[in-house]
Protein backbone atom coordinates (compact mmCIF):
# COMPACT_ATOMS: atom_id res chain seq x y z
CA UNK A 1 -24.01 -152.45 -55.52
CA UNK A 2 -26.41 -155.29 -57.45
CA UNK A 3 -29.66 -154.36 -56.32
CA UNK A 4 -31.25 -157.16 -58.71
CA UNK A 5 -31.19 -160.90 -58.19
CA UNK A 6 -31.94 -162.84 -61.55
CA UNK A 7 -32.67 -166.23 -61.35
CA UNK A 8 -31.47 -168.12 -64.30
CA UNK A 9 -32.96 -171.75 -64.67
CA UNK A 10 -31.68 -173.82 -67.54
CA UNK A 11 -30.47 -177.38 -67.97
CA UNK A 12 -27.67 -176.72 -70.25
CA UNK A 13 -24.47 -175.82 -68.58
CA UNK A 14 -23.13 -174.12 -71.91
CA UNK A 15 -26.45 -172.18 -71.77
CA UNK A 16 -25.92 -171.15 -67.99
CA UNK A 17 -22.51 -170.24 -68.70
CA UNK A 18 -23.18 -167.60 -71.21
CA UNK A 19 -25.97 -166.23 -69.27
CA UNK A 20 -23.66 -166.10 -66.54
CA UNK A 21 -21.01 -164.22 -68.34
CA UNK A 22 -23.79 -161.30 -70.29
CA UNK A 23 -25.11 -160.93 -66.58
CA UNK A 24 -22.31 -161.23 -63.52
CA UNK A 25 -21.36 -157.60 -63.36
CA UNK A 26 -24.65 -156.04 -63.02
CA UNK A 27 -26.85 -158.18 -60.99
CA UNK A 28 -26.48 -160.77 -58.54
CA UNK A 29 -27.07 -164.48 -60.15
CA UNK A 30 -28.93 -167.62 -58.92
CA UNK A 31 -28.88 -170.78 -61.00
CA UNK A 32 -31.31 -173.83 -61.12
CA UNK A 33 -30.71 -176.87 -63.36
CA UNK A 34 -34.22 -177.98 -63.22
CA UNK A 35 -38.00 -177.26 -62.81
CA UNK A 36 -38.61 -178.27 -59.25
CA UNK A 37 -35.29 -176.17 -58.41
CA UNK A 38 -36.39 -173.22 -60.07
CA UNK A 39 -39.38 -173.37 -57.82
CA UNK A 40 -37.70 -173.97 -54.45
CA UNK A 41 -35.20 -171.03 -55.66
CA UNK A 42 -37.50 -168.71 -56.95
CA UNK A 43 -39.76 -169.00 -53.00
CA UNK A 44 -35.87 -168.83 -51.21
CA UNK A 45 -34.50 -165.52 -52.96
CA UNK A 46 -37.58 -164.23 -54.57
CA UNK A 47 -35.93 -162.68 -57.65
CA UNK A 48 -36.36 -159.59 -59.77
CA UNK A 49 -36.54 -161.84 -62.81
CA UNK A 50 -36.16 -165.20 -63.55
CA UNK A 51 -34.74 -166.20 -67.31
CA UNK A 52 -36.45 -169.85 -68.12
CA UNK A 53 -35.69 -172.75 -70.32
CA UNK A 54 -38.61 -174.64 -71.71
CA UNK A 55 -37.50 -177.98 -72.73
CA UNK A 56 -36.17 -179.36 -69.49
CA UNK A 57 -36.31 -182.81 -68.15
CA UNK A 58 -38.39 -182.67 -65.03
CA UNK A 59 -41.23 -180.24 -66.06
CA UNK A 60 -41.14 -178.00 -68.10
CA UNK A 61 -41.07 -173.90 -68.56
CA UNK A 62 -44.61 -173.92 -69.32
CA UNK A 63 -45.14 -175.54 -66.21
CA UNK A 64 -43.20 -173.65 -64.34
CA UNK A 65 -44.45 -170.52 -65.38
CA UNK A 66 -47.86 -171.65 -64.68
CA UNK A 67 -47.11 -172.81 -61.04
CA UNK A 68 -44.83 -169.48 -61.01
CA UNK A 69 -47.92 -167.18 -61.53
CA UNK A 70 -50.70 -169.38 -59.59
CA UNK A 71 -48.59 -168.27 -56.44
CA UNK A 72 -49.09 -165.25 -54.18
CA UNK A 73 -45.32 -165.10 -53.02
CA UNK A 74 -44.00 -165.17 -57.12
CA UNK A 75 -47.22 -163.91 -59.07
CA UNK A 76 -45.23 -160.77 -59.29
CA UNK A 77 -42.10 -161.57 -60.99
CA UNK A 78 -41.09 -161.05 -64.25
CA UNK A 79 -40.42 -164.58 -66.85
CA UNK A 80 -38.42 -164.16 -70.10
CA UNK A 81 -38.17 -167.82 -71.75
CA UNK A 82 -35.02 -169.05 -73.04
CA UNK A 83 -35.57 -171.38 -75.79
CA UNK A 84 -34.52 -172.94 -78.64
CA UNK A 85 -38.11 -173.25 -79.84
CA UNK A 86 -38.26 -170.85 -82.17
CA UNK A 87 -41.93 -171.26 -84.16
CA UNK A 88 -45.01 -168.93 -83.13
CA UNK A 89 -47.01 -171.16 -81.24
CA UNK A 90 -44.33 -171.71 -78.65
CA UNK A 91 -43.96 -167.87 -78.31
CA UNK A 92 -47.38 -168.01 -77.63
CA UNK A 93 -48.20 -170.60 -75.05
CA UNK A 94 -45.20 -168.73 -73.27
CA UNK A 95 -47.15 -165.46 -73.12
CA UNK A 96 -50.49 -167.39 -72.77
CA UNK A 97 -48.90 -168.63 -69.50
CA UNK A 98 -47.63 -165.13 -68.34
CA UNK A 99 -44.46 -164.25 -69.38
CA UNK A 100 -43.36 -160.78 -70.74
CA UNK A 101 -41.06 -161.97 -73.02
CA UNK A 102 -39.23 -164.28 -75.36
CA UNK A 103 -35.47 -164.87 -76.69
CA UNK A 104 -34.84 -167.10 -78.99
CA UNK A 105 -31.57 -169.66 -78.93
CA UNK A 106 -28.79 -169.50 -79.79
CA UNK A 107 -28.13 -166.50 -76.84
CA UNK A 108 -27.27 -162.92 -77.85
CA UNK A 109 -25.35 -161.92 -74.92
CA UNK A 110 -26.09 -158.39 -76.44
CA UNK A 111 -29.89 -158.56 -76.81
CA UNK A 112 -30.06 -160.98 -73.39
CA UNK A 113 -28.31 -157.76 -71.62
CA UNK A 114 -31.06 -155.39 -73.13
CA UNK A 115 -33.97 -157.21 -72.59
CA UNK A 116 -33.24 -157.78 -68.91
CA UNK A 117 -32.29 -153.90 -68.71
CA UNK A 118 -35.56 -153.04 -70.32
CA UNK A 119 -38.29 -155.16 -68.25
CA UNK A 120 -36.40 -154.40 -64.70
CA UNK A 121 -36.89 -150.73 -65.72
CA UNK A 122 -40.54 -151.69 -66.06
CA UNK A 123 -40.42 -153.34 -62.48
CA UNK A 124 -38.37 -150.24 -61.07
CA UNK A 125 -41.25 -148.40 -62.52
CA UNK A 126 -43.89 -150.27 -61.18
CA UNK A 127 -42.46 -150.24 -57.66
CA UNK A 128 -42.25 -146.32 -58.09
CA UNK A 129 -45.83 -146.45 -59.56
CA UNK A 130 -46.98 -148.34 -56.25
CA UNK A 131 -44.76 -146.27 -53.41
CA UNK A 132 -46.62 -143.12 -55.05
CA UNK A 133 -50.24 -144.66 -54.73
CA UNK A 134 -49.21 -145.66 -51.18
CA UNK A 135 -47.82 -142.01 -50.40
CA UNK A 136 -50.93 -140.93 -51.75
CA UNK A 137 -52.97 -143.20 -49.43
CA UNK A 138 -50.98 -141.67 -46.30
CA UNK A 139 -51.14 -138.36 -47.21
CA UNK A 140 -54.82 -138.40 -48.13
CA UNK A 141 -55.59 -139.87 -44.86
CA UNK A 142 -53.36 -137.85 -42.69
CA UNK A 143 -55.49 -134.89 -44.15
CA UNK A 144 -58.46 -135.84 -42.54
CA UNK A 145 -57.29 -137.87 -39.66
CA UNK A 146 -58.44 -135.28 -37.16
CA UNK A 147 -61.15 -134.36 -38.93
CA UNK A 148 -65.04 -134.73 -39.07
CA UNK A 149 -65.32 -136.22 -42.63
CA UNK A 150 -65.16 -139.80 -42.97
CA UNK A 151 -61.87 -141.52 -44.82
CA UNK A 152 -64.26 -142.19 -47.75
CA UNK A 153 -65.14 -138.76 -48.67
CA UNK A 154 -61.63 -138.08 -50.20
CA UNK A 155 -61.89 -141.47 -52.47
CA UNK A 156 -65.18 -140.74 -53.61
CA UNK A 157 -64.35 -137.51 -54.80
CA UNK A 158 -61.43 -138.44 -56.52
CA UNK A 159 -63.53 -140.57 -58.08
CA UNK A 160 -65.86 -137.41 -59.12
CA UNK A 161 -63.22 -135.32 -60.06
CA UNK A 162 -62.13 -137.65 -62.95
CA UNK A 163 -65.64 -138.45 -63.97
CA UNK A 164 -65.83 -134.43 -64.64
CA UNK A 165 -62.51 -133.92 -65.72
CA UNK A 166 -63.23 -136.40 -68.32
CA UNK A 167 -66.16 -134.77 -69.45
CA UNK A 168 -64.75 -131.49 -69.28
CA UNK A 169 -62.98 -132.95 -72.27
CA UNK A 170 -59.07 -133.30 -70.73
CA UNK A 171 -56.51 -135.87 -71.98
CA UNK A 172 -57.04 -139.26 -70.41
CA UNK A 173 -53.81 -139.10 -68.68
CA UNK A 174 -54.40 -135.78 -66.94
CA UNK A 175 -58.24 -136.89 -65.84
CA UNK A 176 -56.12 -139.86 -64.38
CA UNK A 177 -53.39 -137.84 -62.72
CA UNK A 178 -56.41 -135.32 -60.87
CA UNK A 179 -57.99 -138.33 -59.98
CA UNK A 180 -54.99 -139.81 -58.56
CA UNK A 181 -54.17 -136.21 -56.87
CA UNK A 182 -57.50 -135.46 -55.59
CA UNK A 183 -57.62 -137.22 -52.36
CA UNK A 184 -54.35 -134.98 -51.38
CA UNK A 185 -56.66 -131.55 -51.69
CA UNK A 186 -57.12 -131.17 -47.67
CA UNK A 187 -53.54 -132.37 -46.92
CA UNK A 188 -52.87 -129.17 -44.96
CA UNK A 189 -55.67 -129.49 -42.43
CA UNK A 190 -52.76 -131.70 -40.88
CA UNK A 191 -51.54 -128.16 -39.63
CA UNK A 192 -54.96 -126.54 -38.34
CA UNK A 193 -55.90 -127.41 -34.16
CA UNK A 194 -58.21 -130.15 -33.68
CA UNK A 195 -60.74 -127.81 -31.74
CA UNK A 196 -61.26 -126.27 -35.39
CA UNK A 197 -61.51 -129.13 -37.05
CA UNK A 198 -63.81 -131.12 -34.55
CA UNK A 199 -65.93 -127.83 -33.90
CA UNK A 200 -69.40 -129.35 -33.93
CA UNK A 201 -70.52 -125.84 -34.77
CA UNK A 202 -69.94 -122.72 -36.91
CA UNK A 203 -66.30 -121.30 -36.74
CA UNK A 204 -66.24 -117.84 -35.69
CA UNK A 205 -64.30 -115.20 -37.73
CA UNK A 206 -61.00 -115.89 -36.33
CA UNK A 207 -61.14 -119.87 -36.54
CA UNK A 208 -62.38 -119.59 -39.89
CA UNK A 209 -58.66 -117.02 -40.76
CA UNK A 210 -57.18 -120.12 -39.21
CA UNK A 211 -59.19 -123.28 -41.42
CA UNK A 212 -58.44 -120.97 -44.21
CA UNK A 213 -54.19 -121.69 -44.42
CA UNK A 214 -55.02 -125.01 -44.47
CA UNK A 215 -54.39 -124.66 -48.53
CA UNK A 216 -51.37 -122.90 -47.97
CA UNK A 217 -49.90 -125.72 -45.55
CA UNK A 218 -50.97 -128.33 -48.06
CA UNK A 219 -49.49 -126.37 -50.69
CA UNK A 220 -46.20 -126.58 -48.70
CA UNK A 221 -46.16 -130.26 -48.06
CA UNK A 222 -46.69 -131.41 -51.41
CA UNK A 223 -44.48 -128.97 -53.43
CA UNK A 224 -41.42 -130.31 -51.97
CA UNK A 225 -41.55 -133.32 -54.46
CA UNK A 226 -40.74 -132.62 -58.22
CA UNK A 227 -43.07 -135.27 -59.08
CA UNK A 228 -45.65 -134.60 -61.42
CA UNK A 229 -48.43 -136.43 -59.38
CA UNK A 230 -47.70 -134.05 -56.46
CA UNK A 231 -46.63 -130.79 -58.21
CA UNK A 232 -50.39 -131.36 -59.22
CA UNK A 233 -51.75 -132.35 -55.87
CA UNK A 234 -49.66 -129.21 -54.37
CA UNK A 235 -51.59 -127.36 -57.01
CA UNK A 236 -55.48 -128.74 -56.29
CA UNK A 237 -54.34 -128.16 -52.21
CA UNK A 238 -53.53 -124.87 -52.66
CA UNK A 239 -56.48 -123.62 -55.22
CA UNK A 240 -59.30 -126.15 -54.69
CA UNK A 241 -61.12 -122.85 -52.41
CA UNK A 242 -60.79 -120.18 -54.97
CA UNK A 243 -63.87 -119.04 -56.98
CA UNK A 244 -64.89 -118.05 -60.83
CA UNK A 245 -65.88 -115.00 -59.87
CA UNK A 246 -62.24 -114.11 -57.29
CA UNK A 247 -63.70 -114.42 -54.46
CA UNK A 248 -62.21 -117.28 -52.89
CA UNK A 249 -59.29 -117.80 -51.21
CA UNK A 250 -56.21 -117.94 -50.53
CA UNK A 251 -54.81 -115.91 -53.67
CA UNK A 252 -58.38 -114.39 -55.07
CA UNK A 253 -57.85 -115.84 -58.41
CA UNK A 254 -60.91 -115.57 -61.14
CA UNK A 255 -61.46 -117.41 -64.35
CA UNK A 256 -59.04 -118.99 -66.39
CA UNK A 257 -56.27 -117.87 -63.95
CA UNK A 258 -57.42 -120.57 -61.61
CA UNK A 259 -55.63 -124.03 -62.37
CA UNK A 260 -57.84 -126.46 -64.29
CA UNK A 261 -57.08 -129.34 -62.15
CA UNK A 262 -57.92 -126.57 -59.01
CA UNK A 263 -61.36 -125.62 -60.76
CA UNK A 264 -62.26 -129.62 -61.22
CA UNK A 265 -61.66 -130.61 -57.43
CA UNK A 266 -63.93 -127.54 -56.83
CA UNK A 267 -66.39 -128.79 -58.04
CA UNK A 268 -66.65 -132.15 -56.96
CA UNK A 269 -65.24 -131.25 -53.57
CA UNK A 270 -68.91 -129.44 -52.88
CA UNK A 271 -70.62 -131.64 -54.65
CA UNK A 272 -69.39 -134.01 -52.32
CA UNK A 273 -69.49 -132.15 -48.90
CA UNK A 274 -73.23 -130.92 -49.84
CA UNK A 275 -74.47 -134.37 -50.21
CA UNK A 276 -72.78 -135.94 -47.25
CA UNK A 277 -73.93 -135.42 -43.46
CA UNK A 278 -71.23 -133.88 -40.91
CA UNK A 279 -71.84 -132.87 -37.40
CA UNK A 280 -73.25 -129.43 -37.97
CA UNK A 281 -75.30 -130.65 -41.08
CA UNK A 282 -77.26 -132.92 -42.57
CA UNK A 283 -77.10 -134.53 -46.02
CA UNK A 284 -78.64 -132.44 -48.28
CA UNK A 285 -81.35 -133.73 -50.95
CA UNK A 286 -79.39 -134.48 -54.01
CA UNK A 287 -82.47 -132.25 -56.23
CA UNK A 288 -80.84 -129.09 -53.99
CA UNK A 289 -77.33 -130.47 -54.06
CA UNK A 290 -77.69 -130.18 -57.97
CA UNK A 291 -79.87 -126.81 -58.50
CA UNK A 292 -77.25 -125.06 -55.79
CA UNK A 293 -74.31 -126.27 -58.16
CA UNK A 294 -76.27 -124.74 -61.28
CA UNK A 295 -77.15 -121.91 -59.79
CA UNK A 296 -73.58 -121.58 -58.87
CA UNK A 297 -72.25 -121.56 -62.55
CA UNK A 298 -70.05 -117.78 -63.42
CA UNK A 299 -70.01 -117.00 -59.50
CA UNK A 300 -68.16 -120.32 -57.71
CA UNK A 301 -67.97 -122.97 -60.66
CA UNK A 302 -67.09 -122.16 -64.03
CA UNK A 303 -70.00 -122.29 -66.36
CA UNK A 304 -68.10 -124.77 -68.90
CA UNK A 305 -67.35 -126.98 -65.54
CA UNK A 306 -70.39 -127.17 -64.36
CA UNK A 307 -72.14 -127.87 -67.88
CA UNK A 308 -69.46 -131.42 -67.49
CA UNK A 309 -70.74 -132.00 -64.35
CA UNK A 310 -74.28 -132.21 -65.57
CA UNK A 311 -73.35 -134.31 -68.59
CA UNK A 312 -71.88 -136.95 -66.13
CA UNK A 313 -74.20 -136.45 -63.38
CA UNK A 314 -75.84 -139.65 -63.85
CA UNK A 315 -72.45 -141.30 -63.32
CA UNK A 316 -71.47 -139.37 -60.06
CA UNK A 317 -74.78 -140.35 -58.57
CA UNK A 318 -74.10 -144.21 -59.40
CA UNK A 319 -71.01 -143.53 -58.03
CA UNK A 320 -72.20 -141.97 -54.61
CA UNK A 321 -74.72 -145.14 -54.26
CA UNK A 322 -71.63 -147.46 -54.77
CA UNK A 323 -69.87 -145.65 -52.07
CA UNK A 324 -72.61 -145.87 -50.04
CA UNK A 325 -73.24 -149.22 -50.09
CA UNK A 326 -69.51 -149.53 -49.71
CA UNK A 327 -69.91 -147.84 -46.03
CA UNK A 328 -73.15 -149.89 -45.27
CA UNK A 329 -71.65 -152.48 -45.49
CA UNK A 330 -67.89 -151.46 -43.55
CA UNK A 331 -70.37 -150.23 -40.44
């Protein structure tokens, strides 16, 4: 099955020909002889990719790029120029205008076939890249959609999490992949009975057993995708409530035996509940906020997490008055 349309503009039949023939019998082909075609084509079957001549009567490839990009509906897709202009400054004015690539005339059929190949990989990947953010979206929602905490609690500390992931001294890419599986961490709570979860009050010793599996239910959900993002998120879910010292829950784990990613959300998961009003509490001061996080260091926090979380606290305080402002100005 072609999956991929590839719009092919060029005013050379000989040119659309071997295009043609490189390309037939892996995607499906539309053809344009013209600028002002291109654009009327590239609106009707809004390719994957469209290949582009420069030097065409009408206007030209620059120009169609340019209209190509300044357009919500085709801003998106891919150009690779076609040209026989093969000196540096024309390679340039073609990325200037936004295209991700350049092939020089006369056409390889071999190198035409690769190139394509390799940027609708990069498309695949970026429509993978954007159904995971989306999932992530739903999911981190559905967490707390029966909940007391506002939608913006998870987002903000996401955002805290990779400010003191960061400082904590992990790659870049994993700070980035907590921050991106952060807002999962309370997934499960999709599982526990409203009347927990909208108790204006203290649980009592059996509702609190209950609010407890919520990790264990989040856990579920999210390991069933071999996907790094949520094997992490499935992670954070499950271990975001244990403690330094063992005595949290659900599995009791101390130290180093608790996941990093786990000890990170921790952190900025109280950080962020403490300084946020819910129905059976108010905000708390952000001088006790901090002092009860330092005075938690070796018992709930790990001393070497919460020694990150002061060396960024500055940050996650700019960051709490953004969000803030941010929910001022949604009411």
């Amino acid at each position: 099955m072609m999956s991929n349309t590839i719009l092919i503009v060029d005013d050379e039949p000989i040119n659309l020909a071997v295009m043609e023939v490189a390309l037939k019998d892996d995607y499906r082909l539309v053809f344009a002889r013209n600028g002002l075609d291109a654009m009327v084509a590239a609106l009707k079957h809004l390719p994957s990719l469209i290949l582009l001549d420069i030097q065409m009567p009408d206007m030209n490839g620059y120009a169609v790029c340019h209209q190509l990009k300044a357009d919500p509906r085709t801003e998106g897709i891919p150009v690779i120029f076609i040209s026989g202009l093969a000196d540096a400054g024309h390679e340039e004015e073609g990325f200037a205008c936004g295209a991700v690539d350049y092939i020089h005339k006369p056409i390889s059929r071999a190198i035409l076939r690769a190139r394509v190949q390799t940027h609708l990989s990069l498309v695949r990947a970026s429509r993978l890249d954007r159904s995971y953010r989306e999932a992530i979206h739903m999911l981190g929602e559905a967490g707390h959609f029966n909940d007391n905490d506002t939608g913006v609690h998870i987002w903000r500390m996401a955002a805290y999490a990779g400010l003191i992931a960061s400082a904590y001294g992990l790659e870049k890419e994993q700070c980035e992949l907590i921050e991106l599986a952060a807002p999962m961490h309370d997934t499960g709570k999709i599982g526990i009975p409203h009347a927990i979860l909208k108790k204006p009050g203290k649980l009592d010793a059996d509702e609190w057993e209950q609010m407890k599996t919520h990790s264990r239910i989040g856990y579920d959900i999210l390991s069933k995708s071999d996907a790094p993002i949520f094997q992490m998120a499935a992670t954070i879910a499950l271990h975001h409530h244990e403690r330094w010292d063992g005595s949290g829950y659900p599995d009791q784990l101390a130290g180093l035996d608790i996941p990093v990613a786990a000890r990170v959300v921790a952190l900025a998961d109280v950080f962020d509940a403490l300084s946020m009003s819910r129905p059976y509490k108010p905000a708390w001061p952000k001088a006790k906020v901090i002092a009860t996080i330092r005075a938690s260091a070796g018992s709930h926090f790990e001393p070497a997490m919460v020694q990150a979380f002061d060396a960024v606290l500055d940050k996650m305080c700019q960051t709490k008055a953004d969000w803030d402002f941010k929910e001022q100005q949604a009411a």
